[in-house]
C-alpha atoms as a PDB file:
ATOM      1  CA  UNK A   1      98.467  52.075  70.450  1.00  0.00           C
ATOM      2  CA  UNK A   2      99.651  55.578  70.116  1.00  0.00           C
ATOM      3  CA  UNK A   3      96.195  56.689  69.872  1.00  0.00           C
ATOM      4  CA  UNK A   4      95.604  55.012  73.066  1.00  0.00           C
ATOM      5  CA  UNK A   5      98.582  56.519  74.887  1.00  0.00           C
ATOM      6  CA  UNK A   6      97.655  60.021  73.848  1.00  0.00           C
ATOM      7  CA  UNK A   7      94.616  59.305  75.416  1.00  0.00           C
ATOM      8  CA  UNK A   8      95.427  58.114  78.840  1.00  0.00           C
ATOM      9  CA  UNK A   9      98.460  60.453  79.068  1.00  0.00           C
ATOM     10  CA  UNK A  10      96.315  63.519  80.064  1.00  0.00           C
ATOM     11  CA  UNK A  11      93.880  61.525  81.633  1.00  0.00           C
ATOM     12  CA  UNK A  12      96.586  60.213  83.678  1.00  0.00           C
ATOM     13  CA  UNK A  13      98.176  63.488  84.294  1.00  0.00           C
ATOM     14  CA  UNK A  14      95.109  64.886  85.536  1.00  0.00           C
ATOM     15  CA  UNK A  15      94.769  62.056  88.192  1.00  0.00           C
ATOM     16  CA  UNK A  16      98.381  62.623  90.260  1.00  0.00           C
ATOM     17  CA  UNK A  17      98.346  66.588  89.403  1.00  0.00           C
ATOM     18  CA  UNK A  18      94.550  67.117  90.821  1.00  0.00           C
ATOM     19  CA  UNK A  19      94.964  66.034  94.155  1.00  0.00           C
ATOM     20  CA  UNK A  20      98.131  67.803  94.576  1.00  0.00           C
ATOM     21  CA  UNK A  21      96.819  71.066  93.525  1.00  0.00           C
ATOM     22  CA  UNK A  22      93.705  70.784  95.489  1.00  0.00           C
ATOM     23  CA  UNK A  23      95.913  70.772  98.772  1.00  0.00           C
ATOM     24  CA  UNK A  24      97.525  74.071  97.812  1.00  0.00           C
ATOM     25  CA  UNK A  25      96.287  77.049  99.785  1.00  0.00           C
ATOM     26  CA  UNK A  26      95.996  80.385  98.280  1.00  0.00           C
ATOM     27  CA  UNK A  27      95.460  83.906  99.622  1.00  0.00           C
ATOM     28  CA  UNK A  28      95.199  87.341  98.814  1.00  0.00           C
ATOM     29  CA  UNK A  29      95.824  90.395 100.323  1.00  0.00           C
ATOM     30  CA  UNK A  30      94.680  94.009  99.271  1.00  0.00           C
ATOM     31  CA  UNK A  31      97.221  96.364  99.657  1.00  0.00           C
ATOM     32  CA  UNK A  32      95.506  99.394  98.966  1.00  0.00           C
ATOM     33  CA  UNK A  33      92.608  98.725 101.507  1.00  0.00           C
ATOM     34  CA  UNK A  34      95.267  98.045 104.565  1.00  0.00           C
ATOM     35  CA  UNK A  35      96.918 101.440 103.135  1.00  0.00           C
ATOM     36  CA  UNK A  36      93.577 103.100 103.714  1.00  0.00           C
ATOM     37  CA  UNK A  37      92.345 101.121 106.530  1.00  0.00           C
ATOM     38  CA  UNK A  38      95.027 100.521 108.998  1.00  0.00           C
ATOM     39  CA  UNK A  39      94.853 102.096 111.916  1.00  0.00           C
ATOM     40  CA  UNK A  40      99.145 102.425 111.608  1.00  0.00           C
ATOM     41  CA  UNK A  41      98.251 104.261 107.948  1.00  0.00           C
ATOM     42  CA  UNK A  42      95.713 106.564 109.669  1.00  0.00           C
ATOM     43  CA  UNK A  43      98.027 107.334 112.061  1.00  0.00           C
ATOM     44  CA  UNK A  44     100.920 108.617 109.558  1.00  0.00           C
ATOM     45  CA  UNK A  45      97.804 110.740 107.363  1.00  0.00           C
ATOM     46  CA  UNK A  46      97.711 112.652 110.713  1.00  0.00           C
ATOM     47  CA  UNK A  47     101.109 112.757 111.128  1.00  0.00           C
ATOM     48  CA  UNK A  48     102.210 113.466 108.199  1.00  0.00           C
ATOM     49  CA  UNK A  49      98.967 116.499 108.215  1.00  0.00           C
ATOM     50  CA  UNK A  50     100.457 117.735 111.605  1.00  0.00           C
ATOM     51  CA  UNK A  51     103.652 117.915 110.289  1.00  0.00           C
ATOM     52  CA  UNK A  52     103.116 119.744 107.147  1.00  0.00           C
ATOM     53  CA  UNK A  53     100.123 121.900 108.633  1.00  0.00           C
ATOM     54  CA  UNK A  54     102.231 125.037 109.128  1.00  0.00           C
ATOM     55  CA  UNK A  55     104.036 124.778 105.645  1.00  0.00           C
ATOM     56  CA  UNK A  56     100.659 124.452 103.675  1.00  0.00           C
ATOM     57  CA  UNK A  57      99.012 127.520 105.895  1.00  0.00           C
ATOM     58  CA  UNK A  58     101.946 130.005 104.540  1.00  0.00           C
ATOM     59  CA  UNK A  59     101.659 128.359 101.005  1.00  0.00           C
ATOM     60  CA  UNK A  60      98.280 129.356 101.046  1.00  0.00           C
ATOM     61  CA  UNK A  61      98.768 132.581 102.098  1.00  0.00           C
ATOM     62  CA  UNK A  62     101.554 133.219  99.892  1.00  0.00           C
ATOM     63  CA  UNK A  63      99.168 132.608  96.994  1.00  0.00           C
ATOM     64  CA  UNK A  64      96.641 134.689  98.545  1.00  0.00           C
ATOM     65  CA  UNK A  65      99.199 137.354  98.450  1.00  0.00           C
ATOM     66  CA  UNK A  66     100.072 136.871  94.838  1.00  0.00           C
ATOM     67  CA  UNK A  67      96.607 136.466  93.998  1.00  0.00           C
ATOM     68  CA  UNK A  68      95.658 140.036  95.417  1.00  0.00           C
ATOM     69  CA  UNK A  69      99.008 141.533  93.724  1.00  0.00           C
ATOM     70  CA  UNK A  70      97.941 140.159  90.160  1.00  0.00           C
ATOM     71  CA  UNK A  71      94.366 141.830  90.794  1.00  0.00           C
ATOM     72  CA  UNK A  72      96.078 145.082  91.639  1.00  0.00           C
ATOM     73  CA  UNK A  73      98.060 145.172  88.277  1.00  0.00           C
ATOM     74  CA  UNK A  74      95.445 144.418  86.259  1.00  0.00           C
ATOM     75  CA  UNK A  75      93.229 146.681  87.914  1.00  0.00           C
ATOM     76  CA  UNK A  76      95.446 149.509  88.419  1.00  0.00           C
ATOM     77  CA  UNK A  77      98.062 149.196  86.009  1.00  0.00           C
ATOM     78  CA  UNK A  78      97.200 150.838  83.114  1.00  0.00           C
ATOM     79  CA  UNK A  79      96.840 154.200  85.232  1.00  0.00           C
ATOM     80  CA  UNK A  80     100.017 153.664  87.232  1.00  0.00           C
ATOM     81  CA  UNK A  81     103.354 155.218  86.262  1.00  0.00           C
ATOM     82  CA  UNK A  82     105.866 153.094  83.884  1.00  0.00           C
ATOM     83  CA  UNK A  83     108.244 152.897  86.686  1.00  0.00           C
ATOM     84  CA  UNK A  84     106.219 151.798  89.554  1.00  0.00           C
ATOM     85  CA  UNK A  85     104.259 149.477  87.023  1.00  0.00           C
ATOM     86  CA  UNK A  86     107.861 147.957  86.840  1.00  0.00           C
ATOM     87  CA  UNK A  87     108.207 147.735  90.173  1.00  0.00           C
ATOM     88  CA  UNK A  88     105.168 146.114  91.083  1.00  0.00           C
ATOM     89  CA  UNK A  89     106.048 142.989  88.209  1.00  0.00           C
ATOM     90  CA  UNK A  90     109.100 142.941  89.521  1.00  0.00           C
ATOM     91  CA  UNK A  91     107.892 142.472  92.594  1.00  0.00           C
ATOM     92  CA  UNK A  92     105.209 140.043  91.946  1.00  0.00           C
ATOM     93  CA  UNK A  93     107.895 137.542  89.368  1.00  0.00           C
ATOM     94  CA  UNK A  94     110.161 137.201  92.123  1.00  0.00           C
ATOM     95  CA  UNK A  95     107.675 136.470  94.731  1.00  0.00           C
ATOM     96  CA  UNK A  96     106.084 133.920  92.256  1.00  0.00           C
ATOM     97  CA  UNK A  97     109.256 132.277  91.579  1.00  0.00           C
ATOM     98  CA  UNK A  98     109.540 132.210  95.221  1.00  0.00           C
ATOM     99  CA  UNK A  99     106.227 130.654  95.887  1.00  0.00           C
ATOM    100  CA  UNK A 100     106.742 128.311  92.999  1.00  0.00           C
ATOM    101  CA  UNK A 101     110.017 127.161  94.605  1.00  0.00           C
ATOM    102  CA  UNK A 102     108.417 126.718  98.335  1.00  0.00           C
ATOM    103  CA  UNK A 103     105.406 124.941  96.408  1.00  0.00           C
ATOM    104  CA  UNK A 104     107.850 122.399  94.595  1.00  0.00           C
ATOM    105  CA  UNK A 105     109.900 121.892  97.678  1.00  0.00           C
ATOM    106  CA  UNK A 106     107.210 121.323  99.991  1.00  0.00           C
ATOM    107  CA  UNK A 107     105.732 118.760  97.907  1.00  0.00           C
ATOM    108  CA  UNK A 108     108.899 116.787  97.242  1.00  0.00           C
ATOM    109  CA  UNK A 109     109.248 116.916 101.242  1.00  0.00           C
ATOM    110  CA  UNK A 110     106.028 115.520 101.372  1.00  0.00           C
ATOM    111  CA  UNK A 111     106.618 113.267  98.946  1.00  0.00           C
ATOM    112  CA  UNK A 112     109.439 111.615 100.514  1.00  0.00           C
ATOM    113  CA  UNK A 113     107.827 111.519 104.047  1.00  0.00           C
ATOM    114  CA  UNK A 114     104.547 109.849 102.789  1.00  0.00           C
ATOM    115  CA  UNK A 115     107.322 107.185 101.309  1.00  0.00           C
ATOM    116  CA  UNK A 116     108.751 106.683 104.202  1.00  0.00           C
ATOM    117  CA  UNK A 117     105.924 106.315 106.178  1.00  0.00           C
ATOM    118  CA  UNK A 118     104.295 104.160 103.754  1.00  0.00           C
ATOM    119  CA  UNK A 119     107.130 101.924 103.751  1.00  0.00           C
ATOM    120  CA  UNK A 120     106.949 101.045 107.327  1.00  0.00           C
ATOM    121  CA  UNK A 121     103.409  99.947 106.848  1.00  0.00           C
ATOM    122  CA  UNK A 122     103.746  97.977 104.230  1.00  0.00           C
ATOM    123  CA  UNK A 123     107.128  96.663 106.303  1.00  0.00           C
ATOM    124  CA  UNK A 124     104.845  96.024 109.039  1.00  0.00           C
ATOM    125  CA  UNK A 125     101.992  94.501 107.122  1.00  0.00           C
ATOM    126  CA  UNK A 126     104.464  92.035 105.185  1.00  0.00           C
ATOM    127  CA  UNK A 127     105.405  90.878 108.742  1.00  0.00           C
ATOM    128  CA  UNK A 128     102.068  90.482 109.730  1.00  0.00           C
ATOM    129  CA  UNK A 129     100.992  88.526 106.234  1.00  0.00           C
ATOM    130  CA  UNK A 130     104.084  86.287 106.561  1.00  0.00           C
ATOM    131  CA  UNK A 131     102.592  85.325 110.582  1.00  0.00           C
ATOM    132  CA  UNK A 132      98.920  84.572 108.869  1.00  0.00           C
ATOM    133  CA  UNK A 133     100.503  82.571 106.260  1.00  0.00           C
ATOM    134  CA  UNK A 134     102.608  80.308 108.346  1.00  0.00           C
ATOM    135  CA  UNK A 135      99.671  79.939 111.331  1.00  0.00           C
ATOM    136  CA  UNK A 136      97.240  79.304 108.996  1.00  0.00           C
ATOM    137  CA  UNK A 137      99.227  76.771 106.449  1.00  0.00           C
ATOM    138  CA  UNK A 138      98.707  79.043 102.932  1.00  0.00           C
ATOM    139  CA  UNK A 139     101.409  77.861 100.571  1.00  0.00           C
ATOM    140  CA  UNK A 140     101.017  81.379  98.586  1.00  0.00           C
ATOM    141  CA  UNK A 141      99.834  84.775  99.703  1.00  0.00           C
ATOM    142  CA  UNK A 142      99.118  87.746  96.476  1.00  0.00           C
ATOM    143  CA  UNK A 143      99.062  91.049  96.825  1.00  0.00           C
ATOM    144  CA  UNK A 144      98.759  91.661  93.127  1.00  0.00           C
ATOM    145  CA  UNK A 145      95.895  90.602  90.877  1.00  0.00           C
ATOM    146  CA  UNK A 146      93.770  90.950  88.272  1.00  0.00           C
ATOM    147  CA  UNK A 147      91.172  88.789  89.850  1.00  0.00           C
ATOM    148  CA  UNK A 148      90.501  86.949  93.038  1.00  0.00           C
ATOM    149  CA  UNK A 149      88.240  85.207  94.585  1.00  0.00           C
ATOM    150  CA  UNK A 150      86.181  86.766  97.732  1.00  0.00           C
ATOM    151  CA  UNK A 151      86.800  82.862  99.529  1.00  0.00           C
ATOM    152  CA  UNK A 152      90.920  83.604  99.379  1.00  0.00           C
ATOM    153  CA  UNK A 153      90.937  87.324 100.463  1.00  0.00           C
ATOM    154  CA  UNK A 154      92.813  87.305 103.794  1.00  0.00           C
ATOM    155  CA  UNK A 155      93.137  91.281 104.130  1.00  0.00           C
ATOM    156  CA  UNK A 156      90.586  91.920 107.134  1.00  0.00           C
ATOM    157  CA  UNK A 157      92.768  89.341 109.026  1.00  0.00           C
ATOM    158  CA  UNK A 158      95.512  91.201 108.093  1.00  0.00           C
ATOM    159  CA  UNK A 159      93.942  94.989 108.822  1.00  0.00           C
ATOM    160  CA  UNK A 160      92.443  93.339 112.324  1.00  0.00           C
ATOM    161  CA  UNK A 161      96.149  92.189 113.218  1.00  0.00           C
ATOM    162  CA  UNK A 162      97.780  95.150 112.438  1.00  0.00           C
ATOM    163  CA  UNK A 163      94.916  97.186 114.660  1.00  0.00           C
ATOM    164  CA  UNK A 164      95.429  95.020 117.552  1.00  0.00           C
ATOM    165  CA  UNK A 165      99.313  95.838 117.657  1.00  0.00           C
ATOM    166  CA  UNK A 166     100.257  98.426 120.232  1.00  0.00           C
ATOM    167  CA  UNK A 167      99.420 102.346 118.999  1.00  0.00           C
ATOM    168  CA  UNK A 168     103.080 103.222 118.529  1.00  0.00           C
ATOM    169  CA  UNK A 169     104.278 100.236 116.332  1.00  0.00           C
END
């Protein structure tokens, strides 16, 4: 009898829990690819370039600058006098500390823009997940996996709603 019973039981099991898992809808949405293929995301990357544009020019010239001093000191150093040798590393530490302030400063800016940005996306994107979800009856929607099916991936739907919002939103 208790052979019998530890037979059936799974057998059992397996008849009310199949049908009840076989009405459960899952989907799956890539988060990176409505990062990098919204049109909202494409529209911060400019932003965010436009924004930052004039920072990263003097950055660059800045370096330039220190660039061209270093050469000159290693060129011309060794025939210079001790005192304007001085000088000139004097001159070039402080305007590398300088540069290596702006540098860490403008990318902690940027940083902290791209975040904020990013978090009205994926603010936005939730919203629009949550609308495909309830119009299309899925019980479970993952952005996270290690594996998914190609059958369950909802994340054009969700990249075509978020391009047919207005530009601004």
């Amino acid at each position: 009898m208790k052979t019998l019973a530890k037979t059936l039981l799974p057998v059992l099991l397996m008849a009310f829990v199949t049908p009840a898992l076989a009405e459960f809808k899952i989907g799956f949405v890539n988060g990176q690819r409505v990062v990098n293929d919204s049109p909202q995301a494409k529209r911060a990357k400019q932003k965010l370039e436009k924004e930052f544009e004039k920072r990263d020019q003097e950055l660059q010239q800045l370096s330039k600058r220190l660039q061209s001093m270093q050469e000159n000191l290693e060129k011309n150093g060794v025939t210079m006098a001790e005192s304007e040798r001085r000088n000139k590393e004097r001159e070039f530490n402080e305007l590398n500390r300088d540069f290596q302030r702006k540098q860490r400063e403008f990318r902690e800016d940027l940083n902290l823009r791209q975040n904020e940005e990013m978090a009205g996306i994926f603010e936005r994107a939730n919203k629009v997940i949550k609308q495909i979800a309830e119009a299309e009856k899925f019980d479970l929607i993952v952005q996270e996996a290690v594996y998914f099916s190609p059958r369950i991936d909802v994340t054009d739907k969700v990249i075509k709603a978020l391009s047919s919002e207005a530009p601004g939103k």
